[in-house]
C-alpha atoms as a PDB file:
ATOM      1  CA  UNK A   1      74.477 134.622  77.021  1.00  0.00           C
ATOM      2  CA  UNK A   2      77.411 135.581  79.016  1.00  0.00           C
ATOM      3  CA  UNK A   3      77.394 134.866  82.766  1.00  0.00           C
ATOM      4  CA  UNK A   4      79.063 137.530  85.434  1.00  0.00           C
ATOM      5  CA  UNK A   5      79.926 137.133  88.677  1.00  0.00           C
ATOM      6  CA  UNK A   6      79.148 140.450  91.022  1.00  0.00           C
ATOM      7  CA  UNK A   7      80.773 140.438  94.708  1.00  0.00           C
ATOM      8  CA  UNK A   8      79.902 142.993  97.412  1.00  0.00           C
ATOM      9  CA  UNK A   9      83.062 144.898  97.815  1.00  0.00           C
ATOM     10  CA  UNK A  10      83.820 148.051  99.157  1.00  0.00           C
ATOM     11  CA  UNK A  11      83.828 148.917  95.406  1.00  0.00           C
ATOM     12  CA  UNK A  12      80.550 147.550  94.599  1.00  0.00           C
ATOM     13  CA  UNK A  13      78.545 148.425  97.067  1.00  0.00           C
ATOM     14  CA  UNK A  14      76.778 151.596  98.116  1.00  0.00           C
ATOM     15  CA  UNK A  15      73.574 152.923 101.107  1.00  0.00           C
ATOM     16  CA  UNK A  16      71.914 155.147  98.511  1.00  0.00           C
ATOM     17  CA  UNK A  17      70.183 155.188  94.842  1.00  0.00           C
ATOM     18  CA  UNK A  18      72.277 158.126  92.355  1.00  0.00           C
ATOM     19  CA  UNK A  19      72.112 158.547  88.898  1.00  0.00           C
ATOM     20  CA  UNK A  20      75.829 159.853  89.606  1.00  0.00           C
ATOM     21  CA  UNK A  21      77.215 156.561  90.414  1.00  0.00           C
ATOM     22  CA  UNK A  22      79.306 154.723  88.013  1.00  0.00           C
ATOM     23  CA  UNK A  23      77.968 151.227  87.005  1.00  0.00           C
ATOM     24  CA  UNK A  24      80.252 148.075  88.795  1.00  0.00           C
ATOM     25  CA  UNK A  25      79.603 146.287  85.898  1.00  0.00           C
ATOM     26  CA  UNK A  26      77.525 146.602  82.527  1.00  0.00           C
ATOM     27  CA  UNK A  27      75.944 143.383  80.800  1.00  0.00           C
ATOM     28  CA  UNK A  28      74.365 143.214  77.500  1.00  0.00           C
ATOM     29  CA  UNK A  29      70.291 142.081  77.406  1.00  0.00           C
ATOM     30  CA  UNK A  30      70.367 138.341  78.363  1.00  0.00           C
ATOM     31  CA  UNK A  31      72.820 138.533  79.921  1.00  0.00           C
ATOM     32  CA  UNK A  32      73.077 136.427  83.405  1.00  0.00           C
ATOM     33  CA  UNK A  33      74.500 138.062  86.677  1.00  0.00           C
ATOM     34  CA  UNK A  34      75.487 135.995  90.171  1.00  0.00           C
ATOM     35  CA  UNK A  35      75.122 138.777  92.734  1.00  0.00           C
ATOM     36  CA  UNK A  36      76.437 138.362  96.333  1.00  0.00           C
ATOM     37  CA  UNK A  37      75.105 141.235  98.141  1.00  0.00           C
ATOM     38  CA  UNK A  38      75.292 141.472 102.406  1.00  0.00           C
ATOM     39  CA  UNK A  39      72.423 141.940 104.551  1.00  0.00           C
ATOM     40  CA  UNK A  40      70.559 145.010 105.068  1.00  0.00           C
ATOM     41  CA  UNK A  41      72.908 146.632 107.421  1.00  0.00           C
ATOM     42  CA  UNK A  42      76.443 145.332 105.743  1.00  0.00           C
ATOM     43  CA  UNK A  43      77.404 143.198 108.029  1.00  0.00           C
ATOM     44  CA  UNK A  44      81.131 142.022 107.337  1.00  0.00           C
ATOM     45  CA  UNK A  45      81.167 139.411 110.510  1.00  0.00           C
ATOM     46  CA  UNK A  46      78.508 137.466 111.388  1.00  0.00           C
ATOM     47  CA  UNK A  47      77.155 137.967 115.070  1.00  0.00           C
ATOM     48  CA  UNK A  48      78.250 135.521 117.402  1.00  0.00           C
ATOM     49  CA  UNK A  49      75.308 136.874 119.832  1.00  0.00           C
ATOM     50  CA  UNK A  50      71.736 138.213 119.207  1.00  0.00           C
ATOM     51  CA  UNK A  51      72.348 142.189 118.705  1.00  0.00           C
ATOM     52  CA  UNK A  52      76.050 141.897 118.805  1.00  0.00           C
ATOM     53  CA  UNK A  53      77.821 145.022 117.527  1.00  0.00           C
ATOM     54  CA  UNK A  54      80.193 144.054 114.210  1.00  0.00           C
ATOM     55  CA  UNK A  55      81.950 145.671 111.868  1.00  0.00           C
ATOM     56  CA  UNK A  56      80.011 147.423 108.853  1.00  0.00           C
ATOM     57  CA  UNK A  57      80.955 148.117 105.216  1.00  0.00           C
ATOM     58  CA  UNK A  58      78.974 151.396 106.190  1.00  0.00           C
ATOM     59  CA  UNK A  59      80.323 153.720 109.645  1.00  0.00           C
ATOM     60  CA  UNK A  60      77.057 155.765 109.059  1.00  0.00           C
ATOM     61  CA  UNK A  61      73.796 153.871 108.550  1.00  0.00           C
ATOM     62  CA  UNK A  62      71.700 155.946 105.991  1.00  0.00           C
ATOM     63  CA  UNK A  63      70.402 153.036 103.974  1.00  0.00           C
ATOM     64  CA  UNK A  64      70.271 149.227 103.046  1.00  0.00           C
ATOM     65  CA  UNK A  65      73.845 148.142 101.421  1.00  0.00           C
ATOM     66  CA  UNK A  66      73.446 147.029  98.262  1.00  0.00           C
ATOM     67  CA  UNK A  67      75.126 146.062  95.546  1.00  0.00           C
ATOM     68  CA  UNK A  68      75.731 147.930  92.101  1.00  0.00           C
ATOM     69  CA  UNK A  69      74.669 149.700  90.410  1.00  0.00           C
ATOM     70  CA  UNK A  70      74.644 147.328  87.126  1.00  0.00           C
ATOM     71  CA  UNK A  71      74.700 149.006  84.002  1.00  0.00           C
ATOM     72  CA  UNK A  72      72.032 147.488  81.112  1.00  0.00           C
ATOM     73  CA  UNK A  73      73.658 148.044  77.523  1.00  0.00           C
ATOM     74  CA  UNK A  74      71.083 149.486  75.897  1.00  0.00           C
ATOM     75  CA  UNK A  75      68.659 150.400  78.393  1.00  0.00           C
ATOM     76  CA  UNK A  76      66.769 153.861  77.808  1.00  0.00           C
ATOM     77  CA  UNK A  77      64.477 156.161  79.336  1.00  0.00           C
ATOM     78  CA  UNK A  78      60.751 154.811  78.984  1.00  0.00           C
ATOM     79  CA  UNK A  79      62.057 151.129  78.202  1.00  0.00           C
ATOM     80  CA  UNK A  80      61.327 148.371  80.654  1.00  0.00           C
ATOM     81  CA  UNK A  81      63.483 145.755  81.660  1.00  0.00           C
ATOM     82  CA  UNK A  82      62.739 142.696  83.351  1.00  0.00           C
ATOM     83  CA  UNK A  83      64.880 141.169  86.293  1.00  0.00           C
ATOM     84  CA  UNK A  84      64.376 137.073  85.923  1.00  0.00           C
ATOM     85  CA  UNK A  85      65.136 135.851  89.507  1.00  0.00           C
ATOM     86  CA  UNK A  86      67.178 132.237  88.676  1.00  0.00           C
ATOM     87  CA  UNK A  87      68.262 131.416  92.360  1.00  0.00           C
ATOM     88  CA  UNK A  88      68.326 132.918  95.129  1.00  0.00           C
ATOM     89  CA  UNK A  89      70.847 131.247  98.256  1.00  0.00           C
ATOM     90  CA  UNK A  90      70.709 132.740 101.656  1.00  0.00           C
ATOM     91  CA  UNK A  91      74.327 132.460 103.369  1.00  0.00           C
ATOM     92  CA  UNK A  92      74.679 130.947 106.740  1.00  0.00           C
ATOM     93  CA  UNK A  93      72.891 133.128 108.957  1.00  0.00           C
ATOM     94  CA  UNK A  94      70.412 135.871 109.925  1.00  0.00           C
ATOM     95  CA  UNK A  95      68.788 138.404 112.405  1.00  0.00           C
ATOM     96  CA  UNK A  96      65.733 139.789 113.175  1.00  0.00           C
ATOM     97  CA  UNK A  97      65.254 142.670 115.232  1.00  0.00           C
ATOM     98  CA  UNK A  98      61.701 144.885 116.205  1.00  0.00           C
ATOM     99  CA  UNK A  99      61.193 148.225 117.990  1.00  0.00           C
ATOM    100  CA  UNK A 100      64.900 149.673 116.942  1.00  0.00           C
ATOM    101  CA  UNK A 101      62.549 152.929 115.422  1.00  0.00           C
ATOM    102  CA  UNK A 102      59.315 154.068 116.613  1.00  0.00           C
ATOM    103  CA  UNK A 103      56.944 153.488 114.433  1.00  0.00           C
ATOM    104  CA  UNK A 104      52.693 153.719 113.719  1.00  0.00           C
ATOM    105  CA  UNK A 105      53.204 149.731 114.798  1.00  0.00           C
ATOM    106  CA  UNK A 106      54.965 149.975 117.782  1.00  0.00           C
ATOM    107  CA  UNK A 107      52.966 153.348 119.097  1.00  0.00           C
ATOM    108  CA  UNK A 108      49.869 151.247 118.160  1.00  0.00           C
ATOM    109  CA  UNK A 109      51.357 147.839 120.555  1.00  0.00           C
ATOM    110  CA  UNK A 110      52.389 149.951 123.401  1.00  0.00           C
ATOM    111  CA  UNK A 111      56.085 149.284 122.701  1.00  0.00           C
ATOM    112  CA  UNK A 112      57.574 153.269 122.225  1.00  0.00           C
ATOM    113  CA  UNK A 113      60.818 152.967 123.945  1.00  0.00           C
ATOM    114  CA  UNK A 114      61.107 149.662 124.178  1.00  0.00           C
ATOM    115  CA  UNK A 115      64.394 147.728 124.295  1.00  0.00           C
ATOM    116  CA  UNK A 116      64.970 146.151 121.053  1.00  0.00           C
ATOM    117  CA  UNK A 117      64.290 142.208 120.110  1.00  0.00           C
ATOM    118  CA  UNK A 118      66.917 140.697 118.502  1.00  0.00           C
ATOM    119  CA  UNK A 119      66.568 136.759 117.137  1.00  0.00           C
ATOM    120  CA  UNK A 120      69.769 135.051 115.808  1.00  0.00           C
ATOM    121  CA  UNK A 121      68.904 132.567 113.018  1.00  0.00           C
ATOM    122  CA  UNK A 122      71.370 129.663 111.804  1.00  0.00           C
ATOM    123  CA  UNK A 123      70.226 128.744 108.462  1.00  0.00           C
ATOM    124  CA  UNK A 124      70.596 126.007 106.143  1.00  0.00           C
ATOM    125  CA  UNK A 125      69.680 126.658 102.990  1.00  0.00           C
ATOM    126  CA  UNK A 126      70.053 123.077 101.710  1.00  0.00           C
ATOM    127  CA  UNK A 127      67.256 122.020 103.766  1.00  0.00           C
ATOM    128  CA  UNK A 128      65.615 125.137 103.432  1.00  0.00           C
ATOM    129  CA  UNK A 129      65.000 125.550 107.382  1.00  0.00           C
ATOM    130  CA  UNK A 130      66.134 128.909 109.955  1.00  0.00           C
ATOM    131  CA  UNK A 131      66.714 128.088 113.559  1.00  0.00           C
ATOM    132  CA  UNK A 132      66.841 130.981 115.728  1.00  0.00           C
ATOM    133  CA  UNK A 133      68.818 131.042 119.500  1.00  0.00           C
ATOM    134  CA  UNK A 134      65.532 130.793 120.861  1.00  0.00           C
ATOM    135  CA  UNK A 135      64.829 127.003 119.609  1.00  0.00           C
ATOM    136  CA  UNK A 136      62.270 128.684 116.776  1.00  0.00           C
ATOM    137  CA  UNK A 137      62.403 126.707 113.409  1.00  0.00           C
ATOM    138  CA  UNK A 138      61.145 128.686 110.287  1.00  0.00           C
ATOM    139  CA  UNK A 139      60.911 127.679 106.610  1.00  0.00           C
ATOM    140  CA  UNK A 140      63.131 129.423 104.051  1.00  0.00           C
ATOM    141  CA  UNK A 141      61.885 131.126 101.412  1.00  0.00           C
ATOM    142  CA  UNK A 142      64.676 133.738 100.169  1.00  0.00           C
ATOM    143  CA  UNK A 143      64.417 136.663  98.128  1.00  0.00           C
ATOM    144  CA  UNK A 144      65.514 140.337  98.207  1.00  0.00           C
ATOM    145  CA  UNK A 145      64.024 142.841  99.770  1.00  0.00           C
ATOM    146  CA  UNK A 146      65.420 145.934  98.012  1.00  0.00           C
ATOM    147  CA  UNK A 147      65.079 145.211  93.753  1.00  0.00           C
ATOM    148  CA  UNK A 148      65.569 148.621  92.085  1.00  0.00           C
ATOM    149  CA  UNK A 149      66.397 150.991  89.483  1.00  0.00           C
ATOM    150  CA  UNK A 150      67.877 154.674  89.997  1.00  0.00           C
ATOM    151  CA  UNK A 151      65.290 157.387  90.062  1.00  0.00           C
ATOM    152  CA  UNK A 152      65.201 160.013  87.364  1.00  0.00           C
ATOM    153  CA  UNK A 153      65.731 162.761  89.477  1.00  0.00           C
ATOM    154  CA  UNK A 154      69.251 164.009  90.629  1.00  0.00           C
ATOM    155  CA  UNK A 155      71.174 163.370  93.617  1.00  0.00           C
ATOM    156  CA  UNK A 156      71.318 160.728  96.608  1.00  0.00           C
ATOM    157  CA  UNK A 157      67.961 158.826  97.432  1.00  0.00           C
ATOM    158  CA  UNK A 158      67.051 156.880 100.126  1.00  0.00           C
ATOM    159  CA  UNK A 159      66.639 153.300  99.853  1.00  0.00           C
ATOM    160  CA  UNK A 160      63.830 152.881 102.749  1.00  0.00           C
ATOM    161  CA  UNK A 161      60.611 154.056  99.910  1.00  0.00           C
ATOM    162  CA  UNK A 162      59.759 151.585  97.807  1.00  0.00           C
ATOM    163  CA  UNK A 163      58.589 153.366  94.243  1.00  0.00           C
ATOM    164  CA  UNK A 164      56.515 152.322  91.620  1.00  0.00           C
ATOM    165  CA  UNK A 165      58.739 154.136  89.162  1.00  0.00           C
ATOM    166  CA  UNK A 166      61.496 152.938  90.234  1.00  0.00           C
ATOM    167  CA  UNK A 167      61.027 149.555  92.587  1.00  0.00           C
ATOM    168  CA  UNK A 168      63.768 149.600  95.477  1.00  0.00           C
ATOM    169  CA  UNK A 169      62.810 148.617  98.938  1.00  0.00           C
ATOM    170  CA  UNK A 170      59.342 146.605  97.573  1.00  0.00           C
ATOM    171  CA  UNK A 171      59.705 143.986 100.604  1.00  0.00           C
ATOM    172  CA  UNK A 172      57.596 141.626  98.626  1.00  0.00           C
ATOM    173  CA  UNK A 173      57.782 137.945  99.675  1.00  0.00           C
ATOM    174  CA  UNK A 174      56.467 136.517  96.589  1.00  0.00           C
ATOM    175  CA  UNK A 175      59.375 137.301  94.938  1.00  0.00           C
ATOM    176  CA  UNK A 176      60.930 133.949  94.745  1.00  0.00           C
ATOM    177  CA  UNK A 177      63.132 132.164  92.840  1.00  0.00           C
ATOM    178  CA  UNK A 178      61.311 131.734  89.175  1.00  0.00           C
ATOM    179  CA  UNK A 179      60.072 135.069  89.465  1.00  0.00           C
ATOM    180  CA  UNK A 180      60.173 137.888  86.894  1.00  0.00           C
ATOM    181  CA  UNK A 181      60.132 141.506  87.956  1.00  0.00           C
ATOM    182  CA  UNK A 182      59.317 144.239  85.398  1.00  0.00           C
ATOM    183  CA  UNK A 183      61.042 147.778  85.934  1.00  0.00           C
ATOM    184  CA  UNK A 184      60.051 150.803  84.510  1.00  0.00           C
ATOM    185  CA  UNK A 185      63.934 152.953  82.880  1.00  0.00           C
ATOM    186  CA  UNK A 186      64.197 156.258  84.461  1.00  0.00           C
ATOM    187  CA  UNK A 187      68.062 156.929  83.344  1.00  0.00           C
ATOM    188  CA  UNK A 188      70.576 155.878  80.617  1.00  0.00           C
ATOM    189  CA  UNK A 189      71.547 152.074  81.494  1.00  0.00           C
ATOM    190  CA  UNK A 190      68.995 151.173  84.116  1.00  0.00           C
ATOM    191  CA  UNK A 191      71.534 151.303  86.677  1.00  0.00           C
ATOM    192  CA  UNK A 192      70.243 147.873  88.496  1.00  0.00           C
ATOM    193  CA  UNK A 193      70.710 147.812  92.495  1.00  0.00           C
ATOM    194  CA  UNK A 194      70.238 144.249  94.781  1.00  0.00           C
ATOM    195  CA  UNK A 195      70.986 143.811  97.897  1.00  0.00           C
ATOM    196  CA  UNK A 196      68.587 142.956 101.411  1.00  0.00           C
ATOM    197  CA  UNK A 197      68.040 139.644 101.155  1.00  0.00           C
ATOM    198  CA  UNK A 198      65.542 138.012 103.243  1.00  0.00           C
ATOM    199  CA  UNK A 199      65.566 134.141 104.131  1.00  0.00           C
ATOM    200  CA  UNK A 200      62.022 134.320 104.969  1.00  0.00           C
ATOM    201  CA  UNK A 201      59.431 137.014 105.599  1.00  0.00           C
ATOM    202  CA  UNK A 202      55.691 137.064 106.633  1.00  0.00           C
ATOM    203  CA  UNK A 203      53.350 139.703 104.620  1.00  0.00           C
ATOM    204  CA  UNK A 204      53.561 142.881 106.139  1.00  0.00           C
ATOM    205  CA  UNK A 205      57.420 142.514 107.425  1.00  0.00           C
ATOM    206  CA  UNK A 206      55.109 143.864 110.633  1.00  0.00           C
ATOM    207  CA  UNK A 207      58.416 144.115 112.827  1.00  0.00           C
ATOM    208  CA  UNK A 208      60.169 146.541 110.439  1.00  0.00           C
ATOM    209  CA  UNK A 209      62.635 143.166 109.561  1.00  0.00           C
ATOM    210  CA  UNK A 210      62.676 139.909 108.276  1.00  0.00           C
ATOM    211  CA  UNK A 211      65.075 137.356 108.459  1.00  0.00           C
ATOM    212  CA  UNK A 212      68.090 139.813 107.563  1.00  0.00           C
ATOM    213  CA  UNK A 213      70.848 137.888 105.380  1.00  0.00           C
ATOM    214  CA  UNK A 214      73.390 137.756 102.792  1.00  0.00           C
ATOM    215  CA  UNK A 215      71.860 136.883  99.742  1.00  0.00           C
ATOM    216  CA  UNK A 216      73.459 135.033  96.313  1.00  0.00           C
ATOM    217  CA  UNK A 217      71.196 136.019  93.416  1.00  0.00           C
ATOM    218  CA  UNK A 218      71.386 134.840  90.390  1.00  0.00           C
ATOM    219  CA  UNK A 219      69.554 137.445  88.014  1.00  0.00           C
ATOM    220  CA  UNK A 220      69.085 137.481  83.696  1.00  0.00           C
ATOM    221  CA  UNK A 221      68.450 140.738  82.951  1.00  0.00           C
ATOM    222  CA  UNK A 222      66.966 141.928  79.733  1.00  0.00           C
ATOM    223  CA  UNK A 223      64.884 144.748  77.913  1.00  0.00           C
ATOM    224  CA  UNK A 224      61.033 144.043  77.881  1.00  0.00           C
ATOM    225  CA  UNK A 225      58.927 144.970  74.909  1.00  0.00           C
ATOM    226  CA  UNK A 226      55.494 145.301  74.532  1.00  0.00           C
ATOM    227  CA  UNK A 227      54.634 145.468  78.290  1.00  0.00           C
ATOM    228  CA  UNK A 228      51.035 146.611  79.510  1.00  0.00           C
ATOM    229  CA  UNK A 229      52.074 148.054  82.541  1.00  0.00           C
ATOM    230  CA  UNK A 230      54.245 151.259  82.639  1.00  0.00           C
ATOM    231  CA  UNK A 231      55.077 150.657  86.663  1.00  0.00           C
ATOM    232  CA  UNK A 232      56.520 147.653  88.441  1.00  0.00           C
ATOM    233  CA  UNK A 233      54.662 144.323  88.207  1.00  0.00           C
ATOM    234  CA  UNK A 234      56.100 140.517  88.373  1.00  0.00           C
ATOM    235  CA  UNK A 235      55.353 137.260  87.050  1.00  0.00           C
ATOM    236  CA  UNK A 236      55.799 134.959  89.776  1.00  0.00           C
ATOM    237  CA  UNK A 237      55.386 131.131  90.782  1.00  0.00           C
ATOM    238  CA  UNK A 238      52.009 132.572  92.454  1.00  0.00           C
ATOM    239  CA  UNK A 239      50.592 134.330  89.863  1.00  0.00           C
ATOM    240  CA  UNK A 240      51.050 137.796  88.168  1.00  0.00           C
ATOM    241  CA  UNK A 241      51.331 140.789  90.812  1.00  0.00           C
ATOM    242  CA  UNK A 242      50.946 144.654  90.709  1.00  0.00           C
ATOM    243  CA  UNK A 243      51.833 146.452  93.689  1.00  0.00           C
ATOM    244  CA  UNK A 244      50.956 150.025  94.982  1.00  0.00           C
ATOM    245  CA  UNK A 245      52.765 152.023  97.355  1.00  0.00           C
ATOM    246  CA  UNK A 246      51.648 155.212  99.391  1.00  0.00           C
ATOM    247  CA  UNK A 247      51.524 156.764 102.879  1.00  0.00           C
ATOM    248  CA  UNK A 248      47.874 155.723 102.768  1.00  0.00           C
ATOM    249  CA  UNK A 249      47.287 152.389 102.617  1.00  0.00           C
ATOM    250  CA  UNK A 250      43.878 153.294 100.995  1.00  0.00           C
ATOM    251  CA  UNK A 251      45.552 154.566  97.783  1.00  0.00           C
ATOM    252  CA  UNK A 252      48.400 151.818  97.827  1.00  0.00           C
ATOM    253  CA  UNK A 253      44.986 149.414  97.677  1.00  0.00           C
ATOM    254  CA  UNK A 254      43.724 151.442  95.128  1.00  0.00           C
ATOM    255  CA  UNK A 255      47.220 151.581  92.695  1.00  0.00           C
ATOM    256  CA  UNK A 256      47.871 148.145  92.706  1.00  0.00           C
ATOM    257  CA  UNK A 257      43.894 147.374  92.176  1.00  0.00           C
ATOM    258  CA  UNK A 258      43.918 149.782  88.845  1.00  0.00           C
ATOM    259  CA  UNK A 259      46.492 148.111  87.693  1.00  0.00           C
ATOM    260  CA  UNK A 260      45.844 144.643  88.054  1.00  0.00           C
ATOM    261  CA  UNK A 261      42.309 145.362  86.457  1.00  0.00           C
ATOM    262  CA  UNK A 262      44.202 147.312  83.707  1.00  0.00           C
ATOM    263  CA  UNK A 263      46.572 144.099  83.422  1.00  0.00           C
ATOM    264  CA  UNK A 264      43.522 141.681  83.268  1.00  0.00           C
ATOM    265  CA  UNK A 265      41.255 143.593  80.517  1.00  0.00           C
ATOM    266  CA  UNK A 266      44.407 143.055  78.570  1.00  0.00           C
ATOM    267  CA  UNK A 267      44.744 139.313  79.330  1.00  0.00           C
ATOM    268  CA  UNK A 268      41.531 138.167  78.680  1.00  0.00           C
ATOM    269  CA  UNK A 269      40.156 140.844  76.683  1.00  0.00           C
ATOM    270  CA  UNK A 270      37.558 142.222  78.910  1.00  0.00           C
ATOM    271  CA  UNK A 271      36.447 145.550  79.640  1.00  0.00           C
ATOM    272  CA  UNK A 272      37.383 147.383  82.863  1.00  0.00           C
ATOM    273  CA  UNK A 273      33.853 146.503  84.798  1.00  0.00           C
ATOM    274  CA  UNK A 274      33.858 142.879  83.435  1.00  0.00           C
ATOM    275  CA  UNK A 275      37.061 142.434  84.720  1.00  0.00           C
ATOM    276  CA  UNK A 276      36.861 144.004  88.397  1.00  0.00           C
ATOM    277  CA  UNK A 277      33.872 141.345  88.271  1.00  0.00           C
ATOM    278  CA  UNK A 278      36.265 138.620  88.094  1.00  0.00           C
ATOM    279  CA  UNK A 279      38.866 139.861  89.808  1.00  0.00           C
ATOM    280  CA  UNK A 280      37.043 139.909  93.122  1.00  0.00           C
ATOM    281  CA  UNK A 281      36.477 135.905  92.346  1.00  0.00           C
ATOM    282  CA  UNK A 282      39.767 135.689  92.308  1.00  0.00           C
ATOM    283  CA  UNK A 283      42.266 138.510  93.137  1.00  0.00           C
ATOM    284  CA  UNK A 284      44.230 138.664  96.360  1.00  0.00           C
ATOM    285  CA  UNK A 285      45.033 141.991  97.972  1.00  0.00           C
ATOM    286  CA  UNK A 286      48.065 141.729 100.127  1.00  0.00           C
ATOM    287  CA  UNK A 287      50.119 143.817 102.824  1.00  0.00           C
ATOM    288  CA  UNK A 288      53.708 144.055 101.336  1.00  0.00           C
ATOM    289  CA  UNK A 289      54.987 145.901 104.259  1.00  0.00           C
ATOM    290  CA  UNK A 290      54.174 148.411 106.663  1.00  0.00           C
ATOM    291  CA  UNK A 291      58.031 148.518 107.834  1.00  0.00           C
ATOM    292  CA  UNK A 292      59.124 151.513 105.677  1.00  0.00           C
ATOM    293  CA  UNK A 293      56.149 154.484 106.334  1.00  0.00           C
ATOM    294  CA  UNK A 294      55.533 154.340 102.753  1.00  0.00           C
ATOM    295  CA  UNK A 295      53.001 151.384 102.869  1.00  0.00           C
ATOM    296  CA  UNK A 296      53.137 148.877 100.071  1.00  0.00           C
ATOM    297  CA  UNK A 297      49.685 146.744  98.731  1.00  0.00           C
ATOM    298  CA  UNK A 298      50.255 144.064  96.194  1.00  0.00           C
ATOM    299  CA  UNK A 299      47.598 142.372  94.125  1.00  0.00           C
ATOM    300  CA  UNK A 300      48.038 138.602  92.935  1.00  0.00           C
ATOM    301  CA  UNK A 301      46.295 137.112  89.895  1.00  0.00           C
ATOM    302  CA  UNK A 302      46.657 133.226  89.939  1.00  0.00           C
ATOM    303  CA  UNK A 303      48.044 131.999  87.291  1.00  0.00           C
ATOM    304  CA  UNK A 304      45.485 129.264  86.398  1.00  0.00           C
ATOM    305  CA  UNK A 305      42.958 131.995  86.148  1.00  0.00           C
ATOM    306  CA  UNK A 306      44.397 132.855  82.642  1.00  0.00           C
ATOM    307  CA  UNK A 307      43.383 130.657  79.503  1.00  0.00           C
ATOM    308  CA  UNK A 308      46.302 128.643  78.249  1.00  0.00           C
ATOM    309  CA  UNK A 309      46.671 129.677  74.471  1.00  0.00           C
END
């Protein structure tokens, strides 16, 4: 296994998801990656005051900054590869901001044209605690918000849609350190982005952010075989998770439902009635986010439902 180290240049990062760009780096199956990617708007000085106005890798904001893409030797159209999350190490400090955008969530609190919010978070990430200017004290649980592959089709592509071909903008707290994320190829080498990174986040992300950080991710990336699923799913500390994503929250529900059912009859061998049975013993059905007005639903199976052996 060969180790590389990724840092969020001017060279290495971008606001958009192309087939057209040219991989930073390309790693070989196995391989491990330590990503530094900045927050969500590229922030290249921290703010010294909530809402302060700094310098940006990005003049124009069109998207998240990430970083990559990373190339995958290998890596083919209808292969799946799967993104082990090692560590994940917000830097020193965050924001969170609400009503920048109108939204279905502000129109529905009565907060159109409202100023915006800001909070100002110190964090420490050795003892895994966020203070923000206003005295609040949060746990930290880091991971990224934006996890993706580049879409098959040609051109630029926003980064705010999350896509269950694809992944990108999934907002999915779950996704901690430990976990495994499975992503469906759509283009010659993967092409791998990262970037977003979240010290902590409540289901939902309700006021269109989290904590907004830099993030240092360290990431093995490899090709999957033999995988039940064709769209995004994860293996994580909480259990395995499918995830749907739609304008209507109905048929996100739905999605990442069908699939966890599919997932299950697999797993234990069941047919598709027998095991919608048990999932609704056990199966949670969770708001990802309703930040990005493609809604996302994900679905967790705990892990002790599944038989060892």
């Amino acid at each position: 296994m060969t180790t590389h180290q990724l840092a969020a240049t001017r060279e290495t990062t971008v606001d958009v998801f192309s087939r057209d760009h040219q991989p930073v780096l390309t790693v070989d199956p196995g391989d491990r990656v330590v990503v530094r990617s900045l927050d969500a708007s590229g922030y290249l000085q921290r703010q010294t005051y909530p809402g302060q106005a700094q310098p940006r890798m990005f003049s124009a904001t069109r998207g998240h900054c990430l970083t990559g893409p990373v190339a995958v030797r290998g890596a083919r159209p209808g292969d799946i590869i799967s993104v082990h999350l090692a560590g994940l190490r917000p830097g020193p400090w965050g924001w969170t901001v609400s009503t920048t955008v109108e939204s279905p969530v502000t129109q529905r609190l009565g907060l159109t044209g409202s100023a915006p919010a800001w909070l100002l978070w110190e964090l420490d990430a050795d003892a895994g605690t966020g203070t923000a200017d206003r005295g609040f004290v949060r746990a930290l649980a880091p991971f990224l918000g934006v996890l993706g592959l580049c879409p098959a089709t040609p051109g630029e592509h926003s980064t705010t849609p999350p896509r269950t071909d694809a992944g990108g903008n999934i907002d999915c707290r779950e996704l901690v350190a430990g976990s495994t994320l499975f992503l469906p190829v759509s283009v010659d080498g993967a092409l791998l982005y990262l970037g977003d990174g979240h010290a902590a986040q409540g289901d939902g992300e309700v006021g269109g952010t989290a904590i907004e950080c830099p993030m240092t991710t360290e990431v093995v990336v490899d090709l999957a075989a033999d995988q039940v699923l064709p769209t995004i799913h994860a293996e994580t500390p909480a259990g395995r998770i499918t995830f749907g994503f739609s304008p209507d929250l109905n048929v996100a529900m739905g999605d990442a439902l069908d699939a966890m059912v599919t997932w299950m009859q697999h797993l234990l061998d069941l047919d598709k009635a027998t095991a919608l049975a048990l999932a609704g013993t056990c199966v949670d059905m969770r708001i990802t986010q309703v930040a990005n007005r493609t809604w996302g639903v994900h679905a967790v199976l705990p892990n002790d439902v599944v038989a060892p052996g």
